[in-house]
Protein backbone atom coordinates (compact mmCIF):
# COMPACT_ATOMS: atom_id res chain seq x y z
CA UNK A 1 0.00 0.00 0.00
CA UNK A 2 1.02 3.65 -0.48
CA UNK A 3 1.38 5.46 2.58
CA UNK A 4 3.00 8.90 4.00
CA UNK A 5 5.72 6.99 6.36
CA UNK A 6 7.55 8.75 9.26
CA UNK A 7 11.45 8.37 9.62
CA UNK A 8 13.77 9.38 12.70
CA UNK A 9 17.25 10.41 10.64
CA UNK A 10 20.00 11.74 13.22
CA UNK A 11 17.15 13.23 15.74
CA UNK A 12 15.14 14.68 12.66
CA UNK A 13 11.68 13.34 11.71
CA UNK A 14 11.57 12.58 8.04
CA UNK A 15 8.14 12.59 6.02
CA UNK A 16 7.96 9.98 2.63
CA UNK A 17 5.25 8.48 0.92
CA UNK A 18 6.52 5.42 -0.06
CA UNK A 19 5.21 1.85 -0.84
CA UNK A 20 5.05 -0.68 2.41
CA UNK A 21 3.56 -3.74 3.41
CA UNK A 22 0.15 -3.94 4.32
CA UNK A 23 0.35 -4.85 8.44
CA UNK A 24 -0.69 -8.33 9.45
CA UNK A 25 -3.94 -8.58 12.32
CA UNK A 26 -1.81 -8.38 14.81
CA UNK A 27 -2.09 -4.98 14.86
CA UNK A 28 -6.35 -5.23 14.39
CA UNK A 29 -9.09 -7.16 13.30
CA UNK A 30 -10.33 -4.91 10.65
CA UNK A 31 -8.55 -3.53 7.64
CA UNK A 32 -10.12 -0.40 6.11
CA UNK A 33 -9.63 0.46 2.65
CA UNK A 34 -8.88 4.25 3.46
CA UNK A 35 -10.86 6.88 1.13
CA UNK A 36 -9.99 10.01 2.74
CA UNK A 37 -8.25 11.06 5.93
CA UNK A 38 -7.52 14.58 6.60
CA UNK A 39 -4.54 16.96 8.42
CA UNK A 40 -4.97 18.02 12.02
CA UNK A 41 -2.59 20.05 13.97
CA UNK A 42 -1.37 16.51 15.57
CA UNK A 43 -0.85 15.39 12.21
CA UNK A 44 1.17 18.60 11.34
CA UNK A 45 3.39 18.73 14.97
CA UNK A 46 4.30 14.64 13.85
CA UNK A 47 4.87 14.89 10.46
CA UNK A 48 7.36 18.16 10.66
CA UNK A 49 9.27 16.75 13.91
CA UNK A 50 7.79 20.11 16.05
CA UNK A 51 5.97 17.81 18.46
CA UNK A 52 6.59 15.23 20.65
CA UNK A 53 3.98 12.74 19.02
CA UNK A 54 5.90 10.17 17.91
CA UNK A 55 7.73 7.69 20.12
CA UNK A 56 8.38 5.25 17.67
CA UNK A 57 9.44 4.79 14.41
CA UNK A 58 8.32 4.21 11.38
CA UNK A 59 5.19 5.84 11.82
CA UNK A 60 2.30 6.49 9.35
CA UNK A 61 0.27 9.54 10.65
CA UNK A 62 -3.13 10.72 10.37
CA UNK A 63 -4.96 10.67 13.52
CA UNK A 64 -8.83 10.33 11.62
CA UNK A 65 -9.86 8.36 8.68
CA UNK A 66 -12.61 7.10 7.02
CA UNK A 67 -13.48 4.11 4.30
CA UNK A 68 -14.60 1.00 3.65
CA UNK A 69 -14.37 -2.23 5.61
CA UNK A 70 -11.86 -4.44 3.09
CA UNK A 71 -12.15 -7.39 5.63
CA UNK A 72 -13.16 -7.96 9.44
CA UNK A 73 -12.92 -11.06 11.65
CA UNK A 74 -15.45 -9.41 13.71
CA UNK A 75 -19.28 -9.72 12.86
CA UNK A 76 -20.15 -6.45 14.02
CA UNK A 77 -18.26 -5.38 10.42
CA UNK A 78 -19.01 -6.41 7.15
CA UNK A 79 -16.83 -5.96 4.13
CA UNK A 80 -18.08 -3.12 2.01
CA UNK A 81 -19.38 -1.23 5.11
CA UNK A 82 -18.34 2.50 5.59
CA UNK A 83 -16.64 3.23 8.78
CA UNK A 84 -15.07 6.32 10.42
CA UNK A 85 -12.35 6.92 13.12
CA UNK A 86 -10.88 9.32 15.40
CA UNK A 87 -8.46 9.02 18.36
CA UNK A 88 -7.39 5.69 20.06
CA UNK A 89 -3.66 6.95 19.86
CA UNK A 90 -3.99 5.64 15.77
CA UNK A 91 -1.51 8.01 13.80
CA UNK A 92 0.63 8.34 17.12
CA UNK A 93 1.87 4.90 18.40
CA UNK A 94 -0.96 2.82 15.49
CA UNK A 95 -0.12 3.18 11.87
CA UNK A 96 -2.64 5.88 10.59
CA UNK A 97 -4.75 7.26 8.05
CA UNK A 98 -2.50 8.78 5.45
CA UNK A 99 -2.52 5.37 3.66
CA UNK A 100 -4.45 3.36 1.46
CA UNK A 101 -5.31 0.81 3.75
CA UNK A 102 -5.55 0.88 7.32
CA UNK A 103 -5.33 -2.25 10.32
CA UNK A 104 -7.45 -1.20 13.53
CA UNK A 105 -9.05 -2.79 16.39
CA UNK A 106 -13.03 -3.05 15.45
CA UNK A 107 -13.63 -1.37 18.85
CA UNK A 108 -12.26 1.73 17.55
CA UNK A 109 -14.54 2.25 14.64
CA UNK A 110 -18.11 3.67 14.06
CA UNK A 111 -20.10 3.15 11.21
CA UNK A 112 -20.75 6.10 9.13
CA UNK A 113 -24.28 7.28 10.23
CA UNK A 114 -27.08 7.60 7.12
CA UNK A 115 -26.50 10.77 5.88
CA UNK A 116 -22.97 11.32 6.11
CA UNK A 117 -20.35 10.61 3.02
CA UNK A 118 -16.45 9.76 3.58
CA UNK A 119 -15.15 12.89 2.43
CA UNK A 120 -17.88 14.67 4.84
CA UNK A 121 -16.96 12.77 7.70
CA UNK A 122 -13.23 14.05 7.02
CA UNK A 123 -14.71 17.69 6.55
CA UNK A 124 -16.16 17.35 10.22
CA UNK A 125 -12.58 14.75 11.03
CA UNK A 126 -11.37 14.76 14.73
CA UNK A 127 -12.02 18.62 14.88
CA UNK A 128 -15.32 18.12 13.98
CA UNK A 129 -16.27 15.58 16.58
CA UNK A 130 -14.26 17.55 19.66
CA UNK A 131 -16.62 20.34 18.90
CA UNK A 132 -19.41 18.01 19.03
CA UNK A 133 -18.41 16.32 22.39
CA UNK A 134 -18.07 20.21 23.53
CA UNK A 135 -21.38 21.40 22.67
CA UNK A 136 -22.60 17.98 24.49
CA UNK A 137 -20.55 19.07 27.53
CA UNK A 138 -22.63 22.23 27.47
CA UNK A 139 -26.14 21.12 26.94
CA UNK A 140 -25.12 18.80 29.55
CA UNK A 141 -24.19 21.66 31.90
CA UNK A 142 -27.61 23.31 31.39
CA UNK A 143 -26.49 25.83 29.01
CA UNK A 144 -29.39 26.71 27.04
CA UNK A 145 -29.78 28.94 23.61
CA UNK A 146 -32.20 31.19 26.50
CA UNK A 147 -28.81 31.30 29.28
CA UNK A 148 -26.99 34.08 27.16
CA UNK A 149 -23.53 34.28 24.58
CA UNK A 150 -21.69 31.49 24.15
CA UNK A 151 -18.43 32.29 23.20
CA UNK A 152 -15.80 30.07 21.31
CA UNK A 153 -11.85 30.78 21.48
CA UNK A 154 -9.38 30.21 18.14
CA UNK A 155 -12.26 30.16 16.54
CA UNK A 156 -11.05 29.83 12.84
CA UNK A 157 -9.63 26.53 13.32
CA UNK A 158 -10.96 23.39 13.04
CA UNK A 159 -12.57 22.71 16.39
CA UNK A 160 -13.82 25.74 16.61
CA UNK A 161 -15.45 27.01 12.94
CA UNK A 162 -17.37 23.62 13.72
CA UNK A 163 -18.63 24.20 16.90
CA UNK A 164 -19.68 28.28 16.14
CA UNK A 165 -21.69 26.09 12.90
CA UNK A 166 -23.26 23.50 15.64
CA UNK A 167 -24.35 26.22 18.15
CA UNK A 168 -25.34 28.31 15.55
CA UNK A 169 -27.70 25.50 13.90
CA UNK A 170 -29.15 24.95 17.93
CA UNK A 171 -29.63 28.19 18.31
CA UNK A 172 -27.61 29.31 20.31
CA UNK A 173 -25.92 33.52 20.13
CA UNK A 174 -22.18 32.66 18.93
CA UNK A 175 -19.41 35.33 19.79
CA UNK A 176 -15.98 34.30 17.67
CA UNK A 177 -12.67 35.05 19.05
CA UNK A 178 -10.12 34.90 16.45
CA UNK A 179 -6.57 36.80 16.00
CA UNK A 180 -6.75 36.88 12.20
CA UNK A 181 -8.83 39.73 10.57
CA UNK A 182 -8.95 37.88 7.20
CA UNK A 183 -11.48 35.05 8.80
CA UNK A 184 -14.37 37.64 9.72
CA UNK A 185 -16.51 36.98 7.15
CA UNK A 186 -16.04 32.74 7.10
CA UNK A 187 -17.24 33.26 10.50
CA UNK A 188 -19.71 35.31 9.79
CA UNK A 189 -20.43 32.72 7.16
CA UNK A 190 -20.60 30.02 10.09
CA UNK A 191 -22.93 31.56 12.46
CA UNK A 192 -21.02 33.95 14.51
CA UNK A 193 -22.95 36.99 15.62
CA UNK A 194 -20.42 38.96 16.34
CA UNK A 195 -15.82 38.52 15.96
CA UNK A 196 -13.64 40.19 19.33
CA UNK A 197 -9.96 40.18 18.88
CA UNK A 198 -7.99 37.35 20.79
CA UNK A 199 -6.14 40.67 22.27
CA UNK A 200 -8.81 41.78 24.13
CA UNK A 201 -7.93 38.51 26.06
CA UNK A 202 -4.42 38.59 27.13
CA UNK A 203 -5.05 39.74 30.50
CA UNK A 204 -7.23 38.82 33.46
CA UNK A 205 -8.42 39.37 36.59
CA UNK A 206 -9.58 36.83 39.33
CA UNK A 207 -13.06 38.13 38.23
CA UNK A 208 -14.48 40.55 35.84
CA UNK A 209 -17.98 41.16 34.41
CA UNK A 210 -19.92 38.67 34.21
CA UNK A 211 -20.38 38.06 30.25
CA UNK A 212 -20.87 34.48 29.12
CA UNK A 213 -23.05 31.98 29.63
CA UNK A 214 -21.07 29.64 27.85
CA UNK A 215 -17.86 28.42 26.06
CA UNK A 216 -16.33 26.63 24.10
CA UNK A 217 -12.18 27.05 24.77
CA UNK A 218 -9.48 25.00 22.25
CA UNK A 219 -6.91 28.02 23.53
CA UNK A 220 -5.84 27.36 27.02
CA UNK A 221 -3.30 29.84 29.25
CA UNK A 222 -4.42 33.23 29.43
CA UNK A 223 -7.26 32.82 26.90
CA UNK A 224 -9.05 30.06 29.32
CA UNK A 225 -8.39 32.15 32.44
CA UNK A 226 -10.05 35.61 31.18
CA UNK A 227 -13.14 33.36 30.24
CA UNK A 228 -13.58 31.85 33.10
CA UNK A 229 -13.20 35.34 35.16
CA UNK A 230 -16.09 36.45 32.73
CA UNK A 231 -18.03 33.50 32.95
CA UNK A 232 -22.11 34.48 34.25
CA UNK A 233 -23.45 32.53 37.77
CA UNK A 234 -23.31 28.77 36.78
CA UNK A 235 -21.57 28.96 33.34
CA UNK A 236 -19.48 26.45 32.08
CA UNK A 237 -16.51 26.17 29.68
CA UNK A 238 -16.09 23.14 27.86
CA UNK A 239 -11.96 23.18 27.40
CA UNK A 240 -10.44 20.77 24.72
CA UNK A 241 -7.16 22.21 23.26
CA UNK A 242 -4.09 24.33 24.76
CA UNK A 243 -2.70 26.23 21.32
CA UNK A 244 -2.20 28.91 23.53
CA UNK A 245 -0.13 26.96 26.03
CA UNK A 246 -0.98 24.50 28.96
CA UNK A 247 -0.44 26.16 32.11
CA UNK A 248 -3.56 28.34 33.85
CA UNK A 249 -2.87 31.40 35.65
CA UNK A 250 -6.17 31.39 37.45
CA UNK A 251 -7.92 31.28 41.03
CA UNK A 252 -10.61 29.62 42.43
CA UNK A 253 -12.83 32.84 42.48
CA UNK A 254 -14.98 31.51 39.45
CA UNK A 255 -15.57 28.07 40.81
CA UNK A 256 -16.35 29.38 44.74
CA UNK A 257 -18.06 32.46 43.74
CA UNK A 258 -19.76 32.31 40.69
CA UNK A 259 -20.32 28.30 40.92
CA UNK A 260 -18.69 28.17 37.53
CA UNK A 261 -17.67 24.30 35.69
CA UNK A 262 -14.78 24.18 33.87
CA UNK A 263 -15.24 21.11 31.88
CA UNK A 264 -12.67 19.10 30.51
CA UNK A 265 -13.04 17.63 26.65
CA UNK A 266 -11.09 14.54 25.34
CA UNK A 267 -11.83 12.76 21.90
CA UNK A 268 -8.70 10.39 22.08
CA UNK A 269 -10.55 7.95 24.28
CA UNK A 270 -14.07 8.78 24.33
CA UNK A 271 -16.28 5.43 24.59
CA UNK A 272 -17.86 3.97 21.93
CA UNK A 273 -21.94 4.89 23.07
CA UNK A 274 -20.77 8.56 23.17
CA UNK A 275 -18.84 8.46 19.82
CA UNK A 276 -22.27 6.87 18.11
CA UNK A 277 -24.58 9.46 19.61
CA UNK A 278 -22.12 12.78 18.40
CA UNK A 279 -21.78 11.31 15.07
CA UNK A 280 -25.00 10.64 15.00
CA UNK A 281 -25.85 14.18 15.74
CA UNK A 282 -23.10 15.81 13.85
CA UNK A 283 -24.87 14.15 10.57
CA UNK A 284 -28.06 15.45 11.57
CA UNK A 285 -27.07 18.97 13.43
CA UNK A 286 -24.68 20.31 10.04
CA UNK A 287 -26.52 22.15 7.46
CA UNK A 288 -25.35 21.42 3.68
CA UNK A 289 -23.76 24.99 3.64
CA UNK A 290 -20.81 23.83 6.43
CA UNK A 291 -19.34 21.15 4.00
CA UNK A 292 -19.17 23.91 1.32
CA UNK A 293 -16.86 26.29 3.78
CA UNK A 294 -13.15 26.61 2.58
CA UNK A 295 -12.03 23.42 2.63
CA UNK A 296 -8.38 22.09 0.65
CA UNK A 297 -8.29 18.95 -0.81
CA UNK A 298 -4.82 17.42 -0.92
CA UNK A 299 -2.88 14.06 -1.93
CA UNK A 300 -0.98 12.34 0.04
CA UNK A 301 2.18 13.58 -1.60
CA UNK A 302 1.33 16.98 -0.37
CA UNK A 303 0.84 16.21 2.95
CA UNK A 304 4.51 17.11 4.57
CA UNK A 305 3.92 20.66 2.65
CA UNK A 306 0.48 21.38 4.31
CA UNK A 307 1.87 19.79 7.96
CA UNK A 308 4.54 23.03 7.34
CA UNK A 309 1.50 25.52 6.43
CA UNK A 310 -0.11 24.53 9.41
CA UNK A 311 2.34 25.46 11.63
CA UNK A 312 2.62 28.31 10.27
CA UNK A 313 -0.95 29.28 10.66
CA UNK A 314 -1.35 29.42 7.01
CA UNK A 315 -4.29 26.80 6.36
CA UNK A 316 -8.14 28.07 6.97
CA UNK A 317 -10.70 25.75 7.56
CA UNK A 318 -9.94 21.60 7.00
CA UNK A 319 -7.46 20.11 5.05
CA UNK A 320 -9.03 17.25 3.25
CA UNK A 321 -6.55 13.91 2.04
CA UNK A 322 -7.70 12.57 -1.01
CA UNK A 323 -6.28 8.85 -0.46
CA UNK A 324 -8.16 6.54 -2.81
């Protein structure tokens, strides 16, 4: 098979598509024929070295996928059937998606709810379904479209365009926070009501006005803390990603005195009942418009190019693989 393969060369990592063996069961019980995948920022800090994502090599990346079953020794699968995956460590320490075929555990898949296509389920991709476990967090909080704003950090990127789309299409009044000027009017395009700066948010107090009555936070550092200082009485902040940095220079002010949640978000190992139901909903929840937003299609040969873009903030919306 033809895959995008990951090489350690004197301490620098080393991106190649190149032909390889297709990998034995021993590594799963299912082996996908791989019609798209798609480039996170995981994918990007592996494949250019600028992470540490990769403990061993060779590595294929690609952290999401999605296909057909080519064979299964479990029943729950049948040959022919479309699947889709995210997380489970695949395209960190498990060969990944940027290959024709991929070898997974059946646990780790879910099959492609009625409605959604391959290359739509790559549009929506890990981002995609971390927004939708977010907005879940919320709703689960007792955030309602009636409790106020709901405001989502870094919003241009992939988690967060999708979840300012899903709040949007629940109803919900989205505020965008994005650094880049350019992006106003694909947010605008998404559902956002109104765009602040992310510089109105490099400093915080312990508390501020109250402002939000929810959030939806892929940021981290200084971005997280100012929201939850502006968070109204029993808000919540569903927190997923830390592109800002991981440490949190706040107090317990919001949480004592404002009985604010801060809510942690993980898609790597979500369990398989909760990955159905957001799918499920994601396929349902997206309006035709979202899969027409900027989206790049890309080969696999292109992939160690667009990893570089990435990190240099130069890629808008998803970044679509084209594998078969």
């Amino acid at each position: 098979m033809k895959a995008v393969v990951l090489e350690q060369v004197e301490g620098q990592t080393q991106a190649e598509v190149k032909q390889i063996t297709v990998p034995g069961e021993e590594l799963g019980n299912v082996l996908v024929d791989v019609e798209w995948s798609s480039l996170n920022y995981k994918d990007a800090l592996a494949i250019t070295g600028k992470g540490k994502i990769i403990r061993n090599f060779p590595m294929v990346p690609g952290i999401d996928f999605a296909g057909r079953v080519a064979a299964s020794s479990d029943s729950a699968f049948n040959a022919g059937q479309e699947v889709v995956l995210t997380g489970w460590g695949v395209g960190e320490n498990h060969w990944g998606g940027l290959a024709e075929q991929a070898r997974v555990k059946s646990e780790w898949l879910v099959p492609l709810p009625a409605g959604l296509t391959a290359r739509k389920a790559m549009i929506v991709g890990t981002a995609g379904f971390t927004a939708m476990l977010c907005v879940m967090a919320l709703e689960e909080a007792g955030i309602t479209p009636q409790s106020g704003e709901v405001v989502v950090t870094g919003a241009s990127g992939g988690v967060g365009s999708t979840a300012i789309a899903l709040l949007h299409a629940l109803g919900y009044q989205v505020v965008a926070v994005s650094g880049r000027e350019s992006t106003h009017d694909y947010l605008r395009q998404l559902g956002a009501s109104r765009i602040l700066p992310r510089s109105e948010f490099a400093e915080t107090r312990p508390l501020e006005k109250q402002v939000w009555a929810g959030a939806v936070d892929t940021v981290g550092g200084n971005v997280l803390a100012k929201l939850l200082a502006q968070m109204n009485y029993s808000g919540c902040v569903a927190a997923c990603g830390l592109a800002g940095g991981f440490s949190l220079p706040t107090t317990v002010m919001p949480f004592i005195l404002r009985n604010v949640r801060l809510q942690g978000v993980d898609s790597v190992s979500a369990p398989i009942e909760r990955r159905i139901a957001a799918w499920e909903r994601l396929a349902k929840l997206l309006p035709e418009s979202f899969y027409q937003t900027a989206t790049t299609e890309i080969s696999l040969e292109q992939a160690a190019k667009f990893a570089d873009d990435i990190m240099n903030n130069a890629v808008q919306g998803r970044t679509l693989v084209k594998v078969s």
